[in-house]
Protein backbone atom coordinates (compact mmCIF):
# COMPACT_ATOMS: atom_id res chain seq x y z
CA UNK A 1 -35.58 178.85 -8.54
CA UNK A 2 -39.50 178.55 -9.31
CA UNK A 3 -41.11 175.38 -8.43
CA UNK A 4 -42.12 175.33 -12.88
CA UNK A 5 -39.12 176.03 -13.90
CA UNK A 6 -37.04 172.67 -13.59
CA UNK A 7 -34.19 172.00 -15.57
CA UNK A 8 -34.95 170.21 -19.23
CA UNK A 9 -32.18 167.86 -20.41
CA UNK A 10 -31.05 165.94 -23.58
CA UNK A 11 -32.17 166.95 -26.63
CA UNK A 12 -35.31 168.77 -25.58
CA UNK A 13 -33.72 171.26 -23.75
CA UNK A 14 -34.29 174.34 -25.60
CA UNK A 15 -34.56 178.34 -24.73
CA UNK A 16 -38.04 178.88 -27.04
CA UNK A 17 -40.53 181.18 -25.98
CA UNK A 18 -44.09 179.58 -26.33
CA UNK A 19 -44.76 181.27 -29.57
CA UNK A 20 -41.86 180.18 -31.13
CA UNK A 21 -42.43 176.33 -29.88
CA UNK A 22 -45.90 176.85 -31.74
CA UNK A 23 -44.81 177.98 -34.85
CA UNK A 24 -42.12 175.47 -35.08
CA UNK A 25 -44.45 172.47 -33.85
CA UNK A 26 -46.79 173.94 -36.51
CA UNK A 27 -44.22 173.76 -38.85
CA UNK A 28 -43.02 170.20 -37.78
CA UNK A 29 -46.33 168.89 -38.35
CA UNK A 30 -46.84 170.17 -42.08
CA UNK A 31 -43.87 168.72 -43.19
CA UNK A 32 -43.72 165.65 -41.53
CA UNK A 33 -47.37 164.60 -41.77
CA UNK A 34 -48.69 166.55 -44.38
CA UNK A 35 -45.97 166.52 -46.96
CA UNK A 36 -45.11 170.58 -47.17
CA UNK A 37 -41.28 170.16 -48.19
CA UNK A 38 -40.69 173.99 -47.27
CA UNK A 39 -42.28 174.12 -44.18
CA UNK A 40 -39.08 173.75 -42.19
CA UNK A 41 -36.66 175.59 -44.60
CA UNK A 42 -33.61 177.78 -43.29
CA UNK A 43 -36.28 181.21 -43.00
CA UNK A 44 -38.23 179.15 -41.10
CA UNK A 45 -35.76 177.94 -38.67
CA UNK A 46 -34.28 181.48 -38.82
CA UNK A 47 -37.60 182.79 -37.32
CA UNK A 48 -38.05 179.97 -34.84
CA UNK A 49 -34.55 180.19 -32.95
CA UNK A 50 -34.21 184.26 -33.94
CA UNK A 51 -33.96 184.64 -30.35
CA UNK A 52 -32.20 181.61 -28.48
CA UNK A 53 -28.55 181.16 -27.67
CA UNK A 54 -28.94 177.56 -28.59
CA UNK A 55 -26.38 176.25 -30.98
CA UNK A 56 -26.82 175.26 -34.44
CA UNK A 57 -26.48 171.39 -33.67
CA UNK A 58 -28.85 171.95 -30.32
CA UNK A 59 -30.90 173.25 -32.85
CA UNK A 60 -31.28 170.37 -34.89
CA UNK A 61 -31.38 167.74 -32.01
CA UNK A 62 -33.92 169.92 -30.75
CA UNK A 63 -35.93 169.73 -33.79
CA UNK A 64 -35.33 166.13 -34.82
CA UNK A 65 -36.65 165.19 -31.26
CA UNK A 66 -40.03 167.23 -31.34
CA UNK A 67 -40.55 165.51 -34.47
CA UNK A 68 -39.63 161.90 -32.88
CA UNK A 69 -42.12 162.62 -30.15
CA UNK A 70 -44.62 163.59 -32.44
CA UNK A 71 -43.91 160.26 -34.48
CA UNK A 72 -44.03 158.53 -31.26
CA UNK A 73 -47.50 159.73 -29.97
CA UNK A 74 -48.99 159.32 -33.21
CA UNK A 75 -47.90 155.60 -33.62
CA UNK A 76 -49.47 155.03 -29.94
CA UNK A 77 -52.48 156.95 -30.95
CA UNK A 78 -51.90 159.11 -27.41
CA UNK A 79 -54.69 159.94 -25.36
CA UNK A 80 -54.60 163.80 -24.44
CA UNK A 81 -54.11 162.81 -20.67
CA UNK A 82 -51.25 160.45 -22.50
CA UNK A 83 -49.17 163.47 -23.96
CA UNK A 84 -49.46 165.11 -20.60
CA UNK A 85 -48.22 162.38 -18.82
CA UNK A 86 -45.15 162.35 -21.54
CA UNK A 87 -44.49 166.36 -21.31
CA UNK A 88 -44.33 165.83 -17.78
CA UNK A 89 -41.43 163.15 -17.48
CA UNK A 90 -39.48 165.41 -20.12
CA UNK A 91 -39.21 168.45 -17.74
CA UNK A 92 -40.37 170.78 -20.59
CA UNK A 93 -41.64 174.76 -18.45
CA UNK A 94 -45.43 174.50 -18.40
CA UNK A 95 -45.63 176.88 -20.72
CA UNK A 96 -44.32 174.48 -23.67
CA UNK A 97 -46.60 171.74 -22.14
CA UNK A 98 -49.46 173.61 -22.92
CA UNK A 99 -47.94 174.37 -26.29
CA UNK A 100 -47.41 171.07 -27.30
CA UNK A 101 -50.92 169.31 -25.48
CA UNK A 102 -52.76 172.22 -27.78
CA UNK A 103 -51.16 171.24 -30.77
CA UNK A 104 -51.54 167.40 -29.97
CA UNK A 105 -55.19 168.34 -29.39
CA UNK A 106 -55.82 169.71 -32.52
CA UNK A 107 -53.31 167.67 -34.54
CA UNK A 108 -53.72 164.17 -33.26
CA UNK A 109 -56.09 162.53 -35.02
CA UNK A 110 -55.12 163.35 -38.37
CA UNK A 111 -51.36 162.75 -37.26
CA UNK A 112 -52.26 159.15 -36.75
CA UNK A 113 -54.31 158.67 -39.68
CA UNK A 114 -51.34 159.79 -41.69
CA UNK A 115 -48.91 157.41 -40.11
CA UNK A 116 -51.42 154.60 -40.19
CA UNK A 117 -51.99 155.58 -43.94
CA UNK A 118 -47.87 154.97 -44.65
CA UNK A 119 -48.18 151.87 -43.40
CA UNK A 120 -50.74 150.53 -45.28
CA UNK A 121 -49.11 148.44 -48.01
CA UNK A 122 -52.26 146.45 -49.38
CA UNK A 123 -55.85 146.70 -50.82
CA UNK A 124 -57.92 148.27 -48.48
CA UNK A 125 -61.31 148.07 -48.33
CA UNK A 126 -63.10 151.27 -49.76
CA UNK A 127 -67.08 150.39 -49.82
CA UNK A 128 -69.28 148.06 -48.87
CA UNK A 129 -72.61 147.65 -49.64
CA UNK A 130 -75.02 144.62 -49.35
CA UNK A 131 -78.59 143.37 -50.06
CA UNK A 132 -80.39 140.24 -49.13
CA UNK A 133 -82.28 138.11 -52.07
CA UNK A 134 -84.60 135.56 -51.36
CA UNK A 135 -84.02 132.66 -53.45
CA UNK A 136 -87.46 131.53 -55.19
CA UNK A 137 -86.56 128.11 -57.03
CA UNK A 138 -83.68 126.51 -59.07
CA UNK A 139 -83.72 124.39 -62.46
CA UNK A 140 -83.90 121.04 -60.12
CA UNK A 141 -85.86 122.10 -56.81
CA UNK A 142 -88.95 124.70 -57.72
CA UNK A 143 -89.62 126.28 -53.70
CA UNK A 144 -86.16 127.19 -52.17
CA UNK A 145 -87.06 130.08 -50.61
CA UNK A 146 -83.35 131.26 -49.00
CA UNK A 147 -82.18 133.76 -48.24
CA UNK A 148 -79.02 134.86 -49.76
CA UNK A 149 -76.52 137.73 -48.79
CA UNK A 150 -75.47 139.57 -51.98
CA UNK A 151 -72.10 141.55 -50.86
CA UNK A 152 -70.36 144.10 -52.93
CA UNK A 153 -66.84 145.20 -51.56
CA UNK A 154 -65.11 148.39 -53.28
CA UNK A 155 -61.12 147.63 -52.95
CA UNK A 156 -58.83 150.12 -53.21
CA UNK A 157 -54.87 150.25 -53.26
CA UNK A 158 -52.81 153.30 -52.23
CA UNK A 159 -52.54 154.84 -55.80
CA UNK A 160 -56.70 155.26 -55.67
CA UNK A 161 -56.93 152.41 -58.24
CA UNK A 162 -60.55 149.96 -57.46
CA UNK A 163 -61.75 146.91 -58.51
CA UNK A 164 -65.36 145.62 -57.15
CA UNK A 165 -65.88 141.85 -55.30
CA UNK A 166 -69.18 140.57 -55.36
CA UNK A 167 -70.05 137.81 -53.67
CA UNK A 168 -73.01 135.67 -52.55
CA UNK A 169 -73.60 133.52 -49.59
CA UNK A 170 -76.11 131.56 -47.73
CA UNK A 171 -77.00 131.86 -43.89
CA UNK A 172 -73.91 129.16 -43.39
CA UNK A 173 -71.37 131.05 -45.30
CA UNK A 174 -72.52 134.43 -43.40
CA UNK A 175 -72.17 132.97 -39.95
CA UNK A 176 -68.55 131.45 -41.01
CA UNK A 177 -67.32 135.00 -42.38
CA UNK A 178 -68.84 136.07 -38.93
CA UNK A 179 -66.93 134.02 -36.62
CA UNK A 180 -63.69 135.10 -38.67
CA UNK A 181 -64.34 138.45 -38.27
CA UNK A 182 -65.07 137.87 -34.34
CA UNK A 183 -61.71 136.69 -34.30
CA UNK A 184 -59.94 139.61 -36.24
CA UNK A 185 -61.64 141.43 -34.37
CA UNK A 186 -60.64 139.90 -30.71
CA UNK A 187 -57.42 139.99 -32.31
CA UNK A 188 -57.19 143.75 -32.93
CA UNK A 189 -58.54 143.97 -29.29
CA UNK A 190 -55.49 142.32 -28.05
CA UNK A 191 -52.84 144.17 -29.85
CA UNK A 192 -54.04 147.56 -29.01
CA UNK A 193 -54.44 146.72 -25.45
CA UNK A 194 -50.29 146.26 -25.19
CA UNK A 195 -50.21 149.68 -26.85
């Protein structure tokens, strides 16, 4: 037996040649991130397995869990070295490592901005913009002289639908929204550390 060809089990064992793990990843990742119903239709899958002895059910499974640990990396926003360190614990040949790390490098990033999309369920901010005005007098004191932050934020929900915020606020109400944003921030930090 050759030291790369260790034995694959569960439902990522699977007879594909590279190719065929490349057009079927390819596949995968149009319909499950980019919203092409047909991509994986029965010609499709026809092509893929054409070849393999596997079983209609092995088939599936084998499908189902190329598409989970797609899912999966793109919810932990995986590093390349990441999805090595994955293919590796799987068993997959080397051959279908390289397969999937080149379609994880070219995929990735637009895999997790499409799962990060679907989970967005609120206004999300779509512009900002900003200006500061220097406030010359009022009706009761003539020399002010402030500065004020005018801020213009462009919300957006998921149907594309905006409405514009404007606010204004002093150097007091800047360094507030400051040290809540710190904290959001610190926050964020946190979480994605434990990822």
């Amino acid at each position: 037996c050759l030291p790369h060809a260790r034995r694959v089990s569960g439902a990522m064992e699977n007879d594909l040649p590279g190719q065929n793990l490349l057009f079927l990843l390819r596949q995968i990742v149009k319909q499950g991130f980019y919203g092409e119903a047909l991509a994986m239709n029965p010609e499709t899958q026809a092509r893929v397995f054409s070849d393999s002895k596997m079983e209609r059910r092995k088939q599936a499974e084998f499908v189902g869990a190329c598409a989970n640990l797609l899912r999966k990396a793109g919810r932990g926003n995986w590093s390349q070295n990441r999805m090595e360190e994955e293919l590796e614990k799987l068993e997959l040949p080397e051959e279908q490592q390289k397969v999937f790390g080149h379609i994880w490098k070219s995929e990735s990033q637009k895999i997790h901005k499409v799962i990060v999309s679907r989970t967005v369920w609120n206004n999300g901010l779509g512009e900002m913009s900003w200006r500061i005005d220097v406030k010359a007098n009022s009706k009761d004191i003539p020399d002010i002289n402030e500065p004020t932050a005018i801020v213009r934020l462009k919300l957006e929900d998921q149907s594309g639908t905006s409405n514009v915020v404007h606010c204004e606020m002093d150097r007091t109400g800047l360094a507030n929204i400051m040290k809540e944003l710190d904290e959001i921030q610190t926050q964020i930090d946190r979480v994605s550390s434990q990822s």
